[in-house]
C-alpha atoms as a PDB file:
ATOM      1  CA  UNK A   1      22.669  92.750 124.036  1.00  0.00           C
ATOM      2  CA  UNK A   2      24.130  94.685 126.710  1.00  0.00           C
ATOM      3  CA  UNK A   3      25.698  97.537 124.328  1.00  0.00           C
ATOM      4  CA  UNK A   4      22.026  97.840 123.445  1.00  0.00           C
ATOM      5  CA  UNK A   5      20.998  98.116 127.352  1.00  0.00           C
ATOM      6  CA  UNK A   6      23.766 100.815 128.108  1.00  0.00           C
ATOM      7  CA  UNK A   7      22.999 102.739 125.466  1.00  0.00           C
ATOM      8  CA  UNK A   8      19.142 102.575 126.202  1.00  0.00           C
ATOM      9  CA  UNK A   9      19.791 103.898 130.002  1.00  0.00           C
ATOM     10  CA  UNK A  10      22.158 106.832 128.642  1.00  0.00           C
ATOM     11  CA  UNK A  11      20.093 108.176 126.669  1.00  0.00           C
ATOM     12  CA  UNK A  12      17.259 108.046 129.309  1.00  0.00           C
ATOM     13  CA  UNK A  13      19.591 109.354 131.926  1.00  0.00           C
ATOM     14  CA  UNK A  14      20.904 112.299 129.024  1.00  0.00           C
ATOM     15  CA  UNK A  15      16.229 112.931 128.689  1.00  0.00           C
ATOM     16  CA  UNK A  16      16.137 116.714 129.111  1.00  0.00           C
ATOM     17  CA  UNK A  17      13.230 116.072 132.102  1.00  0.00           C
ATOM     18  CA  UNK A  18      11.811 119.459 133.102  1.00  0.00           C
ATOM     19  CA  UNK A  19      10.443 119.542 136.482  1.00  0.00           C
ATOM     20  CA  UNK A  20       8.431 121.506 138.404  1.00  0.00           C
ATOM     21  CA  UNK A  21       7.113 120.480 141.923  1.00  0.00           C
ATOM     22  CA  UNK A  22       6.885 123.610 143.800  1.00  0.00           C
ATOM     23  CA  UNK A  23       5.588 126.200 141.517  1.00  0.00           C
ATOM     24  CA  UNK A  24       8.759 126.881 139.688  1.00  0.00           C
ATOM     25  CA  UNK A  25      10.381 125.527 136.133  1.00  0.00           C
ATOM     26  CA  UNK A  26      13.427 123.211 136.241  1.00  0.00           C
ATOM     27  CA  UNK A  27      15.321 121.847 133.577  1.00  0.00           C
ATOM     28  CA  UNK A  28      16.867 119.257 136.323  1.00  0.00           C
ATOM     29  CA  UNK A  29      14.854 116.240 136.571  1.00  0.00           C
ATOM     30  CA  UNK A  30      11.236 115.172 135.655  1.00  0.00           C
ATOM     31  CA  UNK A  31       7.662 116.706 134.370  1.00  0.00           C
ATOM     32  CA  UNK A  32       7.058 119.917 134.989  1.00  0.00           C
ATOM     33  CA  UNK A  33       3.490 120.771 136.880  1.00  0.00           C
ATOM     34  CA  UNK A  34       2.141 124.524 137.141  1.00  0.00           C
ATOM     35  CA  UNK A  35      -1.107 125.180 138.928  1.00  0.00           C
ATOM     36  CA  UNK A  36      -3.039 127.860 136.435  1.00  0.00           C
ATOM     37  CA  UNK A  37      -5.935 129.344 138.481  1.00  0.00           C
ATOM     38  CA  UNK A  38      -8.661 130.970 136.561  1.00  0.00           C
ATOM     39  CA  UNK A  39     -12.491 131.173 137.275  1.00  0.00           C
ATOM     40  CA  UNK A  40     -12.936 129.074 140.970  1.00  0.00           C
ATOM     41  CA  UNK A  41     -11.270 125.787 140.081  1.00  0.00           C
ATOM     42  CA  UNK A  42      -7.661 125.452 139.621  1.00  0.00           C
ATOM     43  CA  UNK A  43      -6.281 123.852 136.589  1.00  0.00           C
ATOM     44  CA  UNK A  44      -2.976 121.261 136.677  1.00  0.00           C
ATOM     45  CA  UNK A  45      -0.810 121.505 133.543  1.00  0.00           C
ATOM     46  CA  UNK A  46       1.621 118.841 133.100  1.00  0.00           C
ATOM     47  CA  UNK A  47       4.450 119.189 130.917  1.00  0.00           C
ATOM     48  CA  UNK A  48       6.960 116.173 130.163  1.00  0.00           C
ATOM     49  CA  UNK A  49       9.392 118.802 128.172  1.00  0.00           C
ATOM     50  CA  UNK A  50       9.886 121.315 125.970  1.00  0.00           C
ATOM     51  CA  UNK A  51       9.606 120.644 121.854  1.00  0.00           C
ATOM     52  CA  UNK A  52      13.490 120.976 121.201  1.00  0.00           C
ATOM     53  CA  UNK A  53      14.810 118.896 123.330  1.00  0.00           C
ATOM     54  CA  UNK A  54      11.828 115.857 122.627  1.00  0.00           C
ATOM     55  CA  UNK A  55      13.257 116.608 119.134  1.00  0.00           C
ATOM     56  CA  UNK A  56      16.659 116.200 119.644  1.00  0.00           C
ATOM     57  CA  UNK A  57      16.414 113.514 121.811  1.00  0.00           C
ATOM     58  CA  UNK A  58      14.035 111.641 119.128  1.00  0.00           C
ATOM     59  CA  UNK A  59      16.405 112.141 116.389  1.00  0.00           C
ATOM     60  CA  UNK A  60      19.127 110.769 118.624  1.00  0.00           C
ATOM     61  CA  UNK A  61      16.926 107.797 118.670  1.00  0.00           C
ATOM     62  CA  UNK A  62      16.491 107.729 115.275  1.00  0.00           C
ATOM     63  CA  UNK A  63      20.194 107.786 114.684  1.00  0.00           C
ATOM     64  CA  UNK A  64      20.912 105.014 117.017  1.00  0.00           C
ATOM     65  CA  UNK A  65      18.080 102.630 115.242  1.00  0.00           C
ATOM     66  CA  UNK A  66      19.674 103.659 111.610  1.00  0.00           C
ATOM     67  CA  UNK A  67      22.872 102.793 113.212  1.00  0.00           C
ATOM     68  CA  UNK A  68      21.765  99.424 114.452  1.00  0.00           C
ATOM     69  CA  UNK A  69      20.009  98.754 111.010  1.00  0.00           C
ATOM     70  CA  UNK A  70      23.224  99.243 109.575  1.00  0.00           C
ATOM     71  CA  UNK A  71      25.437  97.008 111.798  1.00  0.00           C
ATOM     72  CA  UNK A  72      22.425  94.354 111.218  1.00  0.00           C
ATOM     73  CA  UNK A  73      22.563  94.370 107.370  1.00  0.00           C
ATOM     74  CA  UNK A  74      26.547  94.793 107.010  1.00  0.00           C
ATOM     75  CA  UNK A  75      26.732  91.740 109.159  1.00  0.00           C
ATOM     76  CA  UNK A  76      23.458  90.152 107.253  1.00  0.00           C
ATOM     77  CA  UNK A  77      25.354  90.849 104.333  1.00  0.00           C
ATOM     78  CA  UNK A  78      28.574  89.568 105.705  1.00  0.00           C
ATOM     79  CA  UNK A  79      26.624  85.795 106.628  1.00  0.00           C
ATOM     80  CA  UNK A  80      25.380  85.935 102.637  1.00  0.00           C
ATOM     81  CA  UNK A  81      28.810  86.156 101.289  1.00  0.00           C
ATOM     82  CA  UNK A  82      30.434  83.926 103.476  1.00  0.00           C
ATOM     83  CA  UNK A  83      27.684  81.104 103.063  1.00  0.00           C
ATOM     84  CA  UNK A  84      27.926  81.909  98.858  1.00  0.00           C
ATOM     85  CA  UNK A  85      32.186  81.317  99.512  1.00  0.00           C
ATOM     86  CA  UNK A  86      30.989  78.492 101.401  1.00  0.00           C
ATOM     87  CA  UNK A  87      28.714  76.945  98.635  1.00  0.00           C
ATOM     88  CA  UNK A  88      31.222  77.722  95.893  1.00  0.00           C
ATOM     89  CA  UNK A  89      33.688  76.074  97.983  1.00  0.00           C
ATOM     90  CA  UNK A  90      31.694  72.889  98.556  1.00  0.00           C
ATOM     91  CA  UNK A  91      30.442  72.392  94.770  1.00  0.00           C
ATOM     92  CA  UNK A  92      34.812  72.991  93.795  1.00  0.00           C
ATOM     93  CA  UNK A  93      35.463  69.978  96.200  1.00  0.00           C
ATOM     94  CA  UNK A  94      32.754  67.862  95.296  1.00  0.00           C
ATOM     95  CA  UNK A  95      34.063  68.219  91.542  1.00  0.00           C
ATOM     96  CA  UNK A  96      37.476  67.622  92.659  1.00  0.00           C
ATOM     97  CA  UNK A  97      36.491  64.521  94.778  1.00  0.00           C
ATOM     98  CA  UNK A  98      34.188  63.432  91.461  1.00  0.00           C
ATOM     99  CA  UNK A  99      37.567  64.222  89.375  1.00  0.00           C
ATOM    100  CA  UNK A 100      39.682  61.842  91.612  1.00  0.00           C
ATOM    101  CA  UNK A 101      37.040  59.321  91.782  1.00  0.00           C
ATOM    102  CA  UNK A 102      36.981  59.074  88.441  1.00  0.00           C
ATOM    103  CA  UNK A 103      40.637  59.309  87.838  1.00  0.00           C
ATOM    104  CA  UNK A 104      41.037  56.358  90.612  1.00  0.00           C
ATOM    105  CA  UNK A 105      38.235  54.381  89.098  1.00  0.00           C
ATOM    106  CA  UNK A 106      40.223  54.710  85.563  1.00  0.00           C
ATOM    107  CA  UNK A 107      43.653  53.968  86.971  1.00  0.00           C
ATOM    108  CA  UNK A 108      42.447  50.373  88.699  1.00  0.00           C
ATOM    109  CA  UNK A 109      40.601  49.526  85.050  1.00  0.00           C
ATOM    110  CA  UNK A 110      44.003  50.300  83.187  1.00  0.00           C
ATOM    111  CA  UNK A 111      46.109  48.578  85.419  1.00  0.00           C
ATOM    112  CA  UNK A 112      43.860  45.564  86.277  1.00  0.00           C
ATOM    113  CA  UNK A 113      43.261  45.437  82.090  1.00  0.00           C
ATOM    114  CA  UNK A 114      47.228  45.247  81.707  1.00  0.00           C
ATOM    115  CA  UNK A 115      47.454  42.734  84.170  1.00  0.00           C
ATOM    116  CA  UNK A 116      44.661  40.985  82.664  1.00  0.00           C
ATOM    117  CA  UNK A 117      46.302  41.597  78.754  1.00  0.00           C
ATOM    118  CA  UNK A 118      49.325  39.820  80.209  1.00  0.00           C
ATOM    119  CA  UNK A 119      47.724  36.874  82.034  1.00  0.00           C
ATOM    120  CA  UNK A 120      45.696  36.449  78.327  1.00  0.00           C
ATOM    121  CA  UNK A 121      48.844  36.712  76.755  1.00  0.00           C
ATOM    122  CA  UNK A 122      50.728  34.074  78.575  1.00  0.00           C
ATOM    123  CA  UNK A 123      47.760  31.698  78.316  1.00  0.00           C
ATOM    124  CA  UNK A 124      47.835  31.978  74.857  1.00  0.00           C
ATOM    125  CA  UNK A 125      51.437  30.740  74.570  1.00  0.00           C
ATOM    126  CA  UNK A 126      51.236  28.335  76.443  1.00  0.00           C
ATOM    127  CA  UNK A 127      48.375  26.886  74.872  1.00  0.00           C
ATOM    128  CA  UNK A 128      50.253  27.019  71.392  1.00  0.00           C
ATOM    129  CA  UNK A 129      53.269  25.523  73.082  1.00  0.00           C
ATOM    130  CA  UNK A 130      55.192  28.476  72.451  1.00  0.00           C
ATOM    131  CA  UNK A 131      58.380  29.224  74.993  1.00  0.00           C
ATOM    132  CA  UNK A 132      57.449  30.028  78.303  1.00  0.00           C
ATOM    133  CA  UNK A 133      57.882  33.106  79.856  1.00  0.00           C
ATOM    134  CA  UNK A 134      56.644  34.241  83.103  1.00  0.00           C
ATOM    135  CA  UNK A 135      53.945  36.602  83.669  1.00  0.00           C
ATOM    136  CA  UNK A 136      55.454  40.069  85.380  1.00  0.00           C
ATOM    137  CA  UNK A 137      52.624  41.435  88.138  1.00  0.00           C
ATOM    138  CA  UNK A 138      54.197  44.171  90.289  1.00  0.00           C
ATOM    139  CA  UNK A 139      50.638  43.479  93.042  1.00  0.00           C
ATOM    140  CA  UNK A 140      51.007  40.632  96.014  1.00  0.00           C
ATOM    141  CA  UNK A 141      47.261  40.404  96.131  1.00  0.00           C
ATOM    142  CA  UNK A 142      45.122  38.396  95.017  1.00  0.00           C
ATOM    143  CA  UNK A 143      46.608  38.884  91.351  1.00  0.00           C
ATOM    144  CA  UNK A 144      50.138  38.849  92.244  1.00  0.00           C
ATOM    145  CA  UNK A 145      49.234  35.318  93.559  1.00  0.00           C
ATOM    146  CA  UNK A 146      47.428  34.100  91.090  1.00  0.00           C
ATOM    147  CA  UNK A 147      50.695  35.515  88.581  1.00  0.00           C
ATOM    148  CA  UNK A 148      52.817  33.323  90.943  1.00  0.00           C
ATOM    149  CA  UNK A 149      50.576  30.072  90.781  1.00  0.00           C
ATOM    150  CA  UNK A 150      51.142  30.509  86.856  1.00  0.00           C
ATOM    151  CA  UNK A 151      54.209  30.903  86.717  1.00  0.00           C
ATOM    152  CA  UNK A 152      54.932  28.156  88.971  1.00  0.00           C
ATOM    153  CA  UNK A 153      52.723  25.812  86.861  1.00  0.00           C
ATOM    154  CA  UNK A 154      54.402  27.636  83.721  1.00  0.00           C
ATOM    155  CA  UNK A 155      57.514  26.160  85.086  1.00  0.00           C
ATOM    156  CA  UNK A 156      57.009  22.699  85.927  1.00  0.00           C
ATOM    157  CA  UNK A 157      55.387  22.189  82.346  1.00  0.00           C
ATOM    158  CA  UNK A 158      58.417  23.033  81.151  1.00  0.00           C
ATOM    159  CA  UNK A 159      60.490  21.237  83.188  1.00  0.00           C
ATOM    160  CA  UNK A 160      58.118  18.129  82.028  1.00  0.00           C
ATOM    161  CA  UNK A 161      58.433  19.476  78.239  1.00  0.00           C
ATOM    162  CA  UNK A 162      62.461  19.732  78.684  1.00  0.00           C
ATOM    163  CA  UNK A 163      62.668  15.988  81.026  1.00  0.00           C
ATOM    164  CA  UNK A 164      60.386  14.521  78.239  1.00  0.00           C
ATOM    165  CA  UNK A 165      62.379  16.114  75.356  1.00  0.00           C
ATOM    166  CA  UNK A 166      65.380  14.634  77.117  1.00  0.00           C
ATOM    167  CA  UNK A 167      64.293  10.976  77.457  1.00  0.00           C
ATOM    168  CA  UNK A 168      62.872  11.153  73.481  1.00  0.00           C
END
């Protein structure tokens, strides 16, 4: 990222560089080079920096990747809990939608049975010639229909019953 950029190119820019171009030490900028002379050939020593600052600046490398490795597994651990909420979440509404679908499925027998008992019920009577008395649906579909077919037939076979009772 670019937090991770800026922070690279400070501490580069904060890199105690020790620098010596012209035969004397500086703790300004770069290596440092020193010309030792001994028997006829002249030796180049090169010299990035000294040991305490390479130190220091390593272990404020260190700290930065410790820090990073931190952030990564607080937020690693952050992604496991939320996706374990996430799961426990999902399997409470799946049991909640299995609950209602099952409550549904129960309501529609028990009501469809009732309407059913009373359609039985009036069928019954009328088939022992007993009084008629209308079958109570509270649906307009397809049942509610088929409650108001029977108890339209109910009623003209009564009528009949009562018109032939009459002219007996």
């Amino acid at each position: 990222s670019l937090h991770h950029l800026s922070v690279i190119e400070k501490l580069l820019q904060d890199f105690p560089w020790n620098v010596d171009f012209s035969g004397f030490e500086t703790q300004a900028h770069g290596p440092r080079f020193s010309t030792v002379s001994g028997d006829n050939a002249p030796v180049r020593e090169f010299s990035l920096l000294d040991e305490e600052a390479l130190s220091a600046w390593v272990q404020d490398i260190t700290n930065l990747r410790a820090s990073y490795l931190e952030n990564i597994n607080e937020r690693m651990q952050s992604m496991y809990d939320r996706g374990l909420q996430a799961q426990t979440l999902g399997f409470a509404g799946m049991g909640l939608v299995t609950f209602l679908a099952v409550a549904g499925s129960l309501a529609i027998a028990f009501f469809l049975n009732k309407t059913m008992r009373e359609f039985r019920s009036g069928i019954s009577r009328l088939a022992r010639n007993q009084d008629f008395e209308p079958v109570r649906v509270a649906s307009h579909g397809e049942l509610g229909q088929l409650a108001q077919a029977f108890n339209r037939m109910g009623l003209k076979l009564k009528r009949e019953e009562e018109m032939r009772s009459q002219f007996i």
